[in-house]
Protein backbone atom coordinates (compact mmCIF):
# COMPACT_ATOMS: atom_id res chain seq x y z
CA UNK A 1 103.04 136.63 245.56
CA UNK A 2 102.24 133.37 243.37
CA UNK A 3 100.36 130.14 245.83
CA UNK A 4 103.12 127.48 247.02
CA UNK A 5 103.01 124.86 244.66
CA UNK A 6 105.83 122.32 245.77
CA UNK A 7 106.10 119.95 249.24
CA UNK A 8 107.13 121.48 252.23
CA UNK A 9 107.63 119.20 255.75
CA UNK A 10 107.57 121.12 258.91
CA UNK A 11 109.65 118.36 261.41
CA UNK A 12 110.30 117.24 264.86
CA UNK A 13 107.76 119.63 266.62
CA UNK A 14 107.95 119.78 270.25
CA UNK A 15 103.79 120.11 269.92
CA UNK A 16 101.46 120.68 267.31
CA UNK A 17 98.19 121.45 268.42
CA UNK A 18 95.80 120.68 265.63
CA UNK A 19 92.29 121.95 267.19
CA UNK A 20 90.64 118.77 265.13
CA UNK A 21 87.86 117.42 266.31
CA UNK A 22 89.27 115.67 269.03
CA UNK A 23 91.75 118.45 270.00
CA UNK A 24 94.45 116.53 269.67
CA UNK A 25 98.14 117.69 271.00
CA UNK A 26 100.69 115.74 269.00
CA UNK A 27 104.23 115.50 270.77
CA UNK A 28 106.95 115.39 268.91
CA UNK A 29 105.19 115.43 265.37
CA UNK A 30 105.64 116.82 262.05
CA UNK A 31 103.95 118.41 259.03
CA UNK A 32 103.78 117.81 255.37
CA UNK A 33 102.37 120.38 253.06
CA UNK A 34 101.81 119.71 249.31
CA UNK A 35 101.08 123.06 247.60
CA UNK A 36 98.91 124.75 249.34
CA UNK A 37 96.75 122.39 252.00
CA UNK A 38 97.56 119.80 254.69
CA UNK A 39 98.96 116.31 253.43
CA UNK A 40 99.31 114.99 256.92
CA UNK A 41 99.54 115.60 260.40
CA UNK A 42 101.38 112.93 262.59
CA UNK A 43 104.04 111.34 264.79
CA UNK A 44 107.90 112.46 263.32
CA UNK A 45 108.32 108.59 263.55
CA UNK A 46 105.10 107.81 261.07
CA UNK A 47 106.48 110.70 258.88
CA UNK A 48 110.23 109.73 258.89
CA UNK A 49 110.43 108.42 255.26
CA UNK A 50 108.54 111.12 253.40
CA UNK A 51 110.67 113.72 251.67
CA UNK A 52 109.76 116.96 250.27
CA UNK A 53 111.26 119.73 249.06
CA UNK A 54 111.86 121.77 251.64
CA UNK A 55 112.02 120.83 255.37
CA UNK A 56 112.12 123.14 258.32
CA UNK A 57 113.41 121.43 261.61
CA UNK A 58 110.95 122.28 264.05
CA UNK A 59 112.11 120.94 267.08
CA UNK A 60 112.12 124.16 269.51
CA UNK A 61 108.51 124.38 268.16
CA UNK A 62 105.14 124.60 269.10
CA UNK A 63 102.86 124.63 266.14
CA UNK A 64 99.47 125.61 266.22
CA UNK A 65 96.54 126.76 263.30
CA UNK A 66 97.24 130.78 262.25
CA UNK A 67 95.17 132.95 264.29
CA UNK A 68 92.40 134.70 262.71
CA UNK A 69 91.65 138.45 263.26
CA UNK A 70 87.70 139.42 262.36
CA UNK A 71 87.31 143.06 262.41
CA UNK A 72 90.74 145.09 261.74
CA UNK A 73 90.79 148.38 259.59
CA UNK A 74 94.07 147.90 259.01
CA UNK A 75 94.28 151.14 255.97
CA UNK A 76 94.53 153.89 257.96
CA UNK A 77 95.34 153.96 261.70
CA UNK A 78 98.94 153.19 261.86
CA UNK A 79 100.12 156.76 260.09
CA UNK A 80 98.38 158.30 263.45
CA UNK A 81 98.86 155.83 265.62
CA UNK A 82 99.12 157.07 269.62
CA UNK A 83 98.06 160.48 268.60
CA UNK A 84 94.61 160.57 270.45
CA UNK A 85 94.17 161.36 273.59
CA UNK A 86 92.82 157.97 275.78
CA UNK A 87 90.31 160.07 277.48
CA UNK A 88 89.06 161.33 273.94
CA UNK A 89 85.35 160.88 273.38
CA UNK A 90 85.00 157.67 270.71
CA UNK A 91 82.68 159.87 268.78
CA UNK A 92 84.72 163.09 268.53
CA UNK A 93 87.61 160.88 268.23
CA UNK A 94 85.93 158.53 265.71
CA UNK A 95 85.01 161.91 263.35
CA UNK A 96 89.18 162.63 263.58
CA UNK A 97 89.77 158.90 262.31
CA UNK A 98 87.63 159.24 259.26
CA UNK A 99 88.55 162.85 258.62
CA UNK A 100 92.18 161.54 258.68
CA UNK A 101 91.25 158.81 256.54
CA UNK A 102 89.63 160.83 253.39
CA UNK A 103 92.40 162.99 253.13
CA UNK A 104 94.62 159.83 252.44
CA UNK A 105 95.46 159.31 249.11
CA UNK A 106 95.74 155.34 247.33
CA UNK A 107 99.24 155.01 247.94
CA UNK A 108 99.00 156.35 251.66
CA UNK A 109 96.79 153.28 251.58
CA UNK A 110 98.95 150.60 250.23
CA UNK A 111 101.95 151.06 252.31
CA UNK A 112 99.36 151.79 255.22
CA UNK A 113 97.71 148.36 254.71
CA UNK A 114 101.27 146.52 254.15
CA UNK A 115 102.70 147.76 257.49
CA UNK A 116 99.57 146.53 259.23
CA UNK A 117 99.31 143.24 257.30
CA UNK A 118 103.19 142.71 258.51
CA UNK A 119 102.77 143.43 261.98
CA UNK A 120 99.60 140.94 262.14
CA UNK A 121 101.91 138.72 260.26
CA UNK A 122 104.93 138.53 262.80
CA UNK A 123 102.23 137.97 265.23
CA UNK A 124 100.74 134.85 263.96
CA UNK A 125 97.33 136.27 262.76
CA UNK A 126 97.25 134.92 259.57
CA UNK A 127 93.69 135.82 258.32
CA UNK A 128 92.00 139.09 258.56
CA UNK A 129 88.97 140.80 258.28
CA UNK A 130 88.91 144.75 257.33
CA UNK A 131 85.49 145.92 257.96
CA UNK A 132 85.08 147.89 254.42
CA UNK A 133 86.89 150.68 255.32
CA UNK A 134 89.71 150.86 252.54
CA UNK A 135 88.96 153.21 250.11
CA UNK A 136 91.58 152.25 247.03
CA UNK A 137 90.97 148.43 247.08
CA UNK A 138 92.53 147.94 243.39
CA UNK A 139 95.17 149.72 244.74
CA UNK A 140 95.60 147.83 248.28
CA UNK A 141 95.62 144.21 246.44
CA UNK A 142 99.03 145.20 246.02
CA UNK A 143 99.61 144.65 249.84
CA UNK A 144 97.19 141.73 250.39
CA UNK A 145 99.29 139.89 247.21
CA UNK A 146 103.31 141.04 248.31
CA UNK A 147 102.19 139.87 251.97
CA UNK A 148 100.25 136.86 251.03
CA UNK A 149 97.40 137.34 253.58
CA UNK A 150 94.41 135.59 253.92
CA UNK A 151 91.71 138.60 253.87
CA UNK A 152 88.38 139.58 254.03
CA UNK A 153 87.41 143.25 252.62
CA UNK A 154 83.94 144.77 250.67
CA UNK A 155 83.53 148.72 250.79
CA UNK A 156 81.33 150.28 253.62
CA UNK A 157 78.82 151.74 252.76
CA UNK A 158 76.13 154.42 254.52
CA UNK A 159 73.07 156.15 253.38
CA UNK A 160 72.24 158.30 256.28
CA UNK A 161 74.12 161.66 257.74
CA UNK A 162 76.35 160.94 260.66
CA UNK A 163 78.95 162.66 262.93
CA UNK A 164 81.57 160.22 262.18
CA UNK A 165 82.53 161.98 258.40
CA UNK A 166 81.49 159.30 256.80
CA UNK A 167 80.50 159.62 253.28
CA UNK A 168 77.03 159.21 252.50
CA UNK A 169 75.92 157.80 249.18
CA UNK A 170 72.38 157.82 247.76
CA UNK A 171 70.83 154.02 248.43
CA UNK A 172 71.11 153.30 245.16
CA UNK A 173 75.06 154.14 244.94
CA UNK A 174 75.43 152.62 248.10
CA UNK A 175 74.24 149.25 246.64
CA UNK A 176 76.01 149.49 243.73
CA UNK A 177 79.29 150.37 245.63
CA UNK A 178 79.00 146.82 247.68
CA UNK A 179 77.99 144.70 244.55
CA UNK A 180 80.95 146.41 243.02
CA UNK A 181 83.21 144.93 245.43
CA UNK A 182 81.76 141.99 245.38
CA UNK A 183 82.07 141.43 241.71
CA UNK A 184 85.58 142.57 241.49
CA UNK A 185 87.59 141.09 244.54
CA UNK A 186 85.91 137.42 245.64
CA UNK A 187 87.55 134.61 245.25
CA UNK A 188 90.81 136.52 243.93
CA UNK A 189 94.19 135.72 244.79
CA UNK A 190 94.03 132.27 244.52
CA UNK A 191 90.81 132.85 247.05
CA UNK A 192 92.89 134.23 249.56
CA UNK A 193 90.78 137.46 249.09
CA UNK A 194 86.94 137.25 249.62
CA UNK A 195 84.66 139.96 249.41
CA UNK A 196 81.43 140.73 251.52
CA UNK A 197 78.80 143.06 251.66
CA UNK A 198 79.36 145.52 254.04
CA UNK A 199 77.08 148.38 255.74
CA UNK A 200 78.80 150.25 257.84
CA UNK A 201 76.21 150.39 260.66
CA UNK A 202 72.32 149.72 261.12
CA UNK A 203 71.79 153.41 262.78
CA UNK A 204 73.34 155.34 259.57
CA UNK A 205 71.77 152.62 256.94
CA UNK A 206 68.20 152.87 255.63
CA UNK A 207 66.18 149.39 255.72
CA UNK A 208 66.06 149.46 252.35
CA UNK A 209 70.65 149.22 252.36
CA UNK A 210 70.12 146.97 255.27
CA UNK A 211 67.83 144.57 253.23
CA UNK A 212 69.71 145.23 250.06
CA UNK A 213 73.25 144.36 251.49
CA UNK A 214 71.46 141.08 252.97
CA UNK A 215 69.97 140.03 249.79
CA UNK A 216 73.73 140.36 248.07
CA UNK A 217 75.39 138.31 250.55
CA UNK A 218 72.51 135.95 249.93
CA UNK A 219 72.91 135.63 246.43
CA UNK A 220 75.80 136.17 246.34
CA UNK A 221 76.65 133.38 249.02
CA UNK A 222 79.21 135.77 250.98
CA UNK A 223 79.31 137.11 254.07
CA UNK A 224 78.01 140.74 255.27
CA UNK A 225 79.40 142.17 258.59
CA UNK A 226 78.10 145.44 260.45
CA UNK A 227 79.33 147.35 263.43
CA UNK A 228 77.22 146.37 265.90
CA UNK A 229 77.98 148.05 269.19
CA UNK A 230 74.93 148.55 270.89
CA UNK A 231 75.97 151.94 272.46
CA UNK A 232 73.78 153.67 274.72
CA UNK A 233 72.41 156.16 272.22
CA UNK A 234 71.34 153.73 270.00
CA UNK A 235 69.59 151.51 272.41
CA UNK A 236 67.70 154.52 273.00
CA UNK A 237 66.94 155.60 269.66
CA UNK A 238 65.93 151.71 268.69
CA UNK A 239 63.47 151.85 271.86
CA UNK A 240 62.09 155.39 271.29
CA UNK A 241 61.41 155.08 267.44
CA UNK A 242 60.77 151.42 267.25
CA UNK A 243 60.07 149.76 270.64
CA UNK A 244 62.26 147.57 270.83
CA UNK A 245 66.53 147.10 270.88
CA UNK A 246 68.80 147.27 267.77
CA UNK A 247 69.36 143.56 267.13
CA UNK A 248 65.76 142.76 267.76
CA UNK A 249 65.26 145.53 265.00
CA UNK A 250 67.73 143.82 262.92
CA UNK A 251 65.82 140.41 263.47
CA UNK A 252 62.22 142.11 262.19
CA UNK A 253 64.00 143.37 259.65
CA UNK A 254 65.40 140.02 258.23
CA UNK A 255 69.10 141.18 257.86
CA UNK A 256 70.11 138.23 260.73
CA UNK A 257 71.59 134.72 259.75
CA UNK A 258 74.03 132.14 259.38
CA UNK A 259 76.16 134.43 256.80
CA UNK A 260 76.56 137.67 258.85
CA UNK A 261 78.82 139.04 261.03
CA UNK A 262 77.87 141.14 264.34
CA UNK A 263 80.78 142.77 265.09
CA UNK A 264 81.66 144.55 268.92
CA UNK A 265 77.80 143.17 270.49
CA UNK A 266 78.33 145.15 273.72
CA UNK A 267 75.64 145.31 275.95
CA UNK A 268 73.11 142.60 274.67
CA UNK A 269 70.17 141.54 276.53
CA UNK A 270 68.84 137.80 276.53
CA UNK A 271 65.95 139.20 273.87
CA UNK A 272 68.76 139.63 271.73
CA UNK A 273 70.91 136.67 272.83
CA UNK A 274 67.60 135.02 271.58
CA UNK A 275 67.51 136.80 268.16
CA UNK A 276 71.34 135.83 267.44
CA UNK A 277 71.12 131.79 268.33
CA UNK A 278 67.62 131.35 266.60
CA UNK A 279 69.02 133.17 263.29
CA UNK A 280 72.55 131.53 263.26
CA UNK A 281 74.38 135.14 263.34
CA UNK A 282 78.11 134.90 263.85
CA UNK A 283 79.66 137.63 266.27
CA UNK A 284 83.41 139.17 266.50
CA UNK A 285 84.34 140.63 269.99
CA UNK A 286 87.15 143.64 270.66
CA UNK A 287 88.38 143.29 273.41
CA UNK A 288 91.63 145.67 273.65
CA UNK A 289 89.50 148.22 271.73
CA UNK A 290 86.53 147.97 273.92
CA UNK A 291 88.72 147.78 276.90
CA UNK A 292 90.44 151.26 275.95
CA UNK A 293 87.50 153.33 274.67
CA UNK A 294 85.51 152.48 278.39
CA UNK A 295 82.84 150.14 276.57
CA UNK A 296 81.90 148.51 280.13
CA UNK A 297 82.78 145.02 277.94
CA UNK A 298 83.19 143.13 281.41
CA UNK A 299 79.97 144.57 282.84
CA UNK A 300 77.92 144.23 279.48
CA UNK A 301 79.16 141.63 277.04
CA UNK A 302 77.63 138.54 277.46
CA UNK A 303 80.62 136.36 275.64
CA UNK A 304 80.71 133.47 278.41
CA UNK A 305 76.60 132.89 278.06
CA UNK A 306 77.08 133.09 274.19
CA UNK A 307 79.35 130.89 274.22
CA UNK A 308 77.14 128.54 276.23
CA UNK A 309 73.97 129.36 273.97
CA UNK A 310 76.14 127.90 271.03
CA UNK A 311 76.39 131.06 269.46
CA UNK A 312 79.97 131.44 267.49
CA UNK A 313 82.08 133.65 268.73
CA UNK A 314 85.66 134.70 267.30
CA UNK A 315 87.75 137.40 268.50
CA UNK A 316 89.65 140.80 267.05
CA UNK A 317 91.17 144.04 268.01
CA UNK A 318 90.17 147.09 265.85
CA UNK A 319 92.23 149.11 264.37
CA UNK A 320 95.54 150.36 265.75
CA UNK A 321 94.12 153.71 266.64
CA UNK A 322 91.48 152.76 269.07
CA UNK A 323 92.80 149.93 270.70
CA UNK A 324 96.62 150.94 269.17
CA UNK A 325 97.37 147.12 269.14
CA UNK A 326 97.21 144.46 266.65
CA UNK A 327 97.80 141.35 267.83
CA UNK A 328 95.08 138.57 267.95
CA UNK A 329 97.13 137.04 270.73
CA UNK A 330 96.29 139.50 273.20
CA UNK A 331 92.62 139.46 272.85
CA UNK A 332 92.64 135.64 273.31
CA UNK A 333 94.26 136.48 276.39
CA UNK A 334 92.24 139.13 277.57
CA UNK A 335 89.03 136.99 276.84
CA UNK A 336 90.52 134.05 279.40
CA UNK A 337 91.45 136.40 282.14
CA UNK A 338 88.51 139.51 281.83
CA UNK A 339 85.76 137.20 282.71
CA UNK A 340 87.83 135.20 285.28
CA UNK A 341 87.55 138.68 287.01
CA UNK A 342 84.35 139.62 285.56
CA UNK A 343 82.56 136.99 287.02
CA UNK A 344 84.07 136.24 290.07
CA UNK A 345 85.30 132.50 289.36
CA UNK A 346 87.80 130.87 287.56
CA UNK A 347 85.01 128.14 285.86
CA UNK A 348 84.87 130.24 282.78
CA UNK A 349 86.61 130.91 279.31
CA UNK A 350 89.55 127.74 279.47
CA UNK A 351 92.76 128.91 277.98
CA UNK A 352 91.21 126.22 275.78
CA UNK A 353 88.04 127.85 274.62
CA UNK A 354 90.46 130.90 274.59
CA UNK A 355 92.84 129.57 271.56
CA UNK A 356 89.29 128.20 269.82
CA UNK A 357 87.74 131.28 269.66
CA UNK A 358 90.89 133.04 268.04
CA UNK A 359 91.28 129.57 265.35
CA UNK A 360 88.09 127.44 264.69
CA UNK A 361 85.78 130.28 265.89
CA UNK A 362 87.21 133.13 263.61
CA UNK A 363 87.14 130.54 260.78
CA UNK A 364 83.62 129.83 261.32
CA UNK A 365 82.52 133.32 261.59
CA UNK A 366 83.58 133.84 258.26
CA UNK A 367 82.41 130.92 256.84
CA UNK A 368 85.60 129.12 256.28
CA UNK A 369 86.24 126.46 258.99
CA UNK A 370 85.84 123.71 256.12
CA UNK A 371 89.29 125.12 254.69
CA UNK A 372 91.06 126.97 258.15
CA UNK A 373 91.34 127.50 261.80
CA UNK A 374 92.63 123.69 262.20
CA UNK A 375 95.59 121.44 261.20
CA UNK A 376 94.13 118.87 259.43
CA UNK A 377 94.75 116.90 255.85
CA UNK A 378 92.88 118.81 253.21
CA UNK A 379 92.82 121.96 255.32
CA UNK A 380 94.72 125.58 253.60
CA UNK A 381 98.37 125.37 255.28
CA UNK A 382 98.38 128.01 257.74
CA UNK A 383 100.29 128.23 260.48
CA UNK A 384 102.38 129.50 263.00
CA UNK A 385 105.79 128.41 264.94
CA UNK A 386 106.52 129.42 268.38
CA UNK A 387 110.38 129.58 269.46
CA UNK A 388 109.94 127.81 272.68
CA UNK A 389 113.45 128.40 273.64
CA UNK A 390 112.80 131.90 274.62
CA UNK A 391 112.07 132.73 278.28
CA UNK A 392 108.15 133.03 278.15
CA UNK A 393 107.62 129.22 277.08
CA UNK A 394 109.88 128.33 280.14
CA UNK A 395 109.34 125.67 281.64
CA UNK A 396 107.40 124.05 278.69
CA UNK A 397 104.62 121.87 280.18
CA UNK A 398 101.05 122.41 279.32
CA UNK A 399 101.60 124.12 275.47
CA UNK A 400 97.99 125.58 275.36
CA UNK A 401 98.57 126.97 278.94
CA UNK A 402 101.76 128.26 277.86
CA UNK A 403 100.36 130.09 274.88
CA UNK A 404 97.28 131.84 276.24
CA UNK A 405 98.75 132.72 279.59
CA UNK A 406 102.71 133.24 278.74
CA UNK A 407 103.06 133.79 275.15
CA UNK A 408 103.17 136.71 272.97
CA UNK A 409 103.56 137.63 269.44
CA UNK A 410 107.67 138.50 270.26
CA UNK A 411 107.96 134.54 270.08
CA UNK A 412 106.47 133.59 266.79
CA UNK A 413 109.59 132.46 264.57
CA UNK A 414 107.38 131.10 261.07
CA UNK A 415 104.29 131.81 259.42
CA UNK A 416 102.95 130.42 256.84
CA UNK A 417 99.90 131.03 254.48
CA UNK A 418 98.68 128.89 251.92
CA UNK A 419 101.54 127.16 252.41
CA UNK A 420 104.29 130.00 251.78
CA UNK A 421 106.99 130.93 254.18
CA UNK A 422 105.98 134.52 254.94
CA UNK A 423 107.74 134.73 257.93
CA UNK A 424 110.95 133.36 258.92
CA UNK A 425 113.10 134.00 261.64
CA UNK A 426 111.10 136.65 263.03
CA UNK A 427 110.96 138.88 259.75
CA UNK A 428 108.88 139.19 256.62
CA UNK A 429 110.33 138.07 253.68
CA UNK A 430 108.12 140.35 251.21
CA UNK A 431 109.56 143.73 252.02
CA UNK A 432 112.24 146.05 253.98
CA UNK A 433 110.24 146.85 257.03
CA UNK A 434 112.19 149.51 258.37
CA UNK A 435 111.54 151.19 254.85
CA UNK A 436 107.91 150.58 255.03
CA UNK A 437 107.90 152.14 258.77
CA UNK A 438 109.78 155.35 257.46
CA UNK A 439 107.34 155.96 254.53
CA UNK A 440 104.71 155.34 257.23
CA UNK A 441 106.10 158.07 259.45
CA UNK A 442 106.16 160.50 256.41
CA UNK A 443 102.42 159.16 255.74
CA UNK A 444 101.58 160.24 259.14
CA UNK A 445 103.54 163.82 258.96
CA UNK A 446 101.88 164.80 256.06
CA UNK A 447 98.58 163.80 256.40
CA UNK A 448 98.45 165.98 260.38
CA UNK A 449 99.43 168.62 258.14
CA UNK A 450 96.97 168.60 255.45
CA UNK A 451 93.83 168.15 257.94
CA UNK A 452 95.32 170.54 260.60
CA UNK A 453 94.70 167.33 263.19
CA UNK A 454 97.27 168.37 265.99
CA UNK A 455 96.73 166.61 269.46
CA UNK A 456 100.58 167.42 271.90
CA UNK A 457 101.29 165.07 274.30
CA UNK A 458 100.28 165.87 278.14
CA UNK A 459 103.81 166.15 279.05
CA UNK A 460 105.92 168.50 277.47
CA UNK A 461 108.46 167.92 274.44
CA UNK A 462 111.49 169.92 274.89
């Protein structure tokens, strides 16, 4: 899919809410788009005379920045999607995941990727980060280009034995495997695609990947993300063998700052509240995948007071087989209600914060709020349209209330990315989705077969 390169003016909005620096709510206002950025963001009035090539009336519309989505493996969950058990162990069931996963073959992959990329689509999330687990890349650009998606990827790596089936590569292959990456994918697509270094996680990398993936995204000036979950085994392996917690390692060890990603960061104390602020590390919180596999997110994630420490915060959902849902929408909600509850007062997480944290705050965790996350002139064109005319957006008052608290993916009409119409009327326009879900379900058949992976469902099929 080539980059939009005439005008396109989006008109008549019922609201656009920009999330510029002054958070401005625009009634009544329209678009332009030339190629593939921002022109100008006004009044319909102050726009009235400005033609383009295409218009799109918008006025059953509430526009707002495409939602960003920070840590998705979005390559192989959705073949065995709802198989597991929910009272599975996340280990054992984390070992079936990647088992599943390396029997999957490139074109598994693709079509894999595509239906995930299309369901994040239709729900407004229009940039995405996959945590390095694809394993064809040169094979899954196909996806990333047909959908036009805004993506993050890089190729996790380990170099220590683990019970999740991950492979383990010697240091030096490991290193090689993320510069690889690197080298091949940034910056393609027009940009859309950027590549990062990415360990899988600290407790099943050396120091020496750790420091090495660190020194890439340095030089390399991208970003490196690592699973960061802080489980309860780990915390006790950090303190036995090194005396102290696994960010605080992290910190010794220099791997911290402004260009990575911590993603999960359950169960953090203040030391390491500390460690993240002083080093300028960006964070990505789960919360319908820590939610489902019983992280105690409520109890132990500190989101609120990191929020209040400055430290950026976006939001995600993991992949469709741990938290089995997609859409970036949800966890914004969760985020304003869980810590409502959490904390026993309704003084924290505003449905405003709420829609920042899945816009502005995704963009700046990944190091690209100076081109999304806001509707502004210059800014990449993406964005999404709401059908207010449906039920949920009744009776239309407060738009930001309406779309944290009332509003679901069901009611986005348009999306756009780099200022192409990907969606439209509630579908794709890139490929025959109920096609794409069959090959899916024959993805799915074939791959319980080869791995033997059977788990029935508690009640019986007759």
């Amino acid at each position: 899919m080539s980059s939009s390169t005439g005008t396109l003016k989006i008109e008549g909005a019922r609201y656009i809410l920009t999330l510029d620096g002054e958070r401005r709510i625009i009634r009544d206002g329209s678009i332009l788009i030339e190629g593939q950025r921002i022109a100008r963001v006004d009044k319909t009035a102050a726009l009235a005379g400005v033609r383009a090539d295409r218009v799109i009336d918008a006025r059953h519309a509430v526009i707002t920045p495409g939602f960003v989505n920070n840590h998705m493996h979005i390559s192989y969950a959705h073949p065995v999607r709802g198989i597991f058990p929910d009272d599975l162990d996340p280990m054992v069931y984390l070992a079936h995941v990647f088992t599943l996963q390396g029997a999957m073959s490139a074109e598994d992959e693709y079509v894999t990727s595509l239906l995930a990329i299309t369901e994040l689509l239709k729900g407004g999330t229009t940039c995405i980060l996959d945590p390095g687990s694809t394993k064809f890349l040169d094979v899954c650009l196909r996806a990333y280009e047909e959908s036009g998606c805004r993506i993050v990827i890089g190729d996790q790596v380990v170099d220590r034995p683990n019970p999740l089936h991950l492979p383990v590569y010697s240091t030096d292959e490991a290193i090689k495997r993320m510069e690889a990456a690197v080298d091949t994918y940034d910056g393609r697509l027009d940009g859309r695609v950027r590549a990062w270094a990415m360990p899988f996680e600290a407790l099943y990398c050396s120091d020496e990947l750790l420091r090495a993936a660190k020194a890439l995204a340095d030089r390399r000036r991208v970003g490196m993300t690592l699973h960061q979950a802080n489980r309860a085994g780990a915390v006790k392996f950090y303190r036995e063998k090194h005396g102290m917690r696994p960010v605080e390692y992290l910190d010794r060890l220099g791997v911290l700052g402004p260009n990575v990603l911590l993603a999960h960061v359950i169960d953090l104390d203040d030391t390491e509240l500390e460690a993240i602020r002083r080093t300028g590390t960006k964070t990505v919180m789960a919360p319908p995948a820590a939610l489902k596999m019983g992280s105690r997110m409520t109890v132990t994630a500190k989101l609120p007071e990191m929020v209040a420490q400055g430290i950026t915060v976006s939001l995600a959902t993991d992949a469709g087989n741990n938290s089995n849902l997609l859409e970036t929408m949800r966890a914004m909600y969760l985020v304003a209600v869980l810590y409502k509850d959490a904390r026993g007062t309704t003084g924290v997480i505003p449905a405003e914060l709420a829609v920042e944290l899945a816009t502005l705050g995704g963009a700046k965790a990944l190091g690209l709020d100076a081109e999304i996350g806001s509707l502004e002139p210059g800014k990449k064109a993406d964005l999404v349209l709401f059908d207010t005319r449906r039920p949920e957006w009744a009776a239309l008052h407060n738009p930001v209330n309406s779309l944290v608290y009332n509003a679901d993916g069901r009611s986005v009409d348009t999306v756009i990315v780099d200022g192409r119409v990907v969606v439209e009327g509630g579908r794709v326009s890139y490929v025959d989705e109920l096609e794409l879900v069959a090959k899916v379900q024959g993805v799915g058949e074939r791959l319980l077969e080869r791995t033997g992976i059977r788990f029935a469902p508690r009640w019986p099929v007759v």
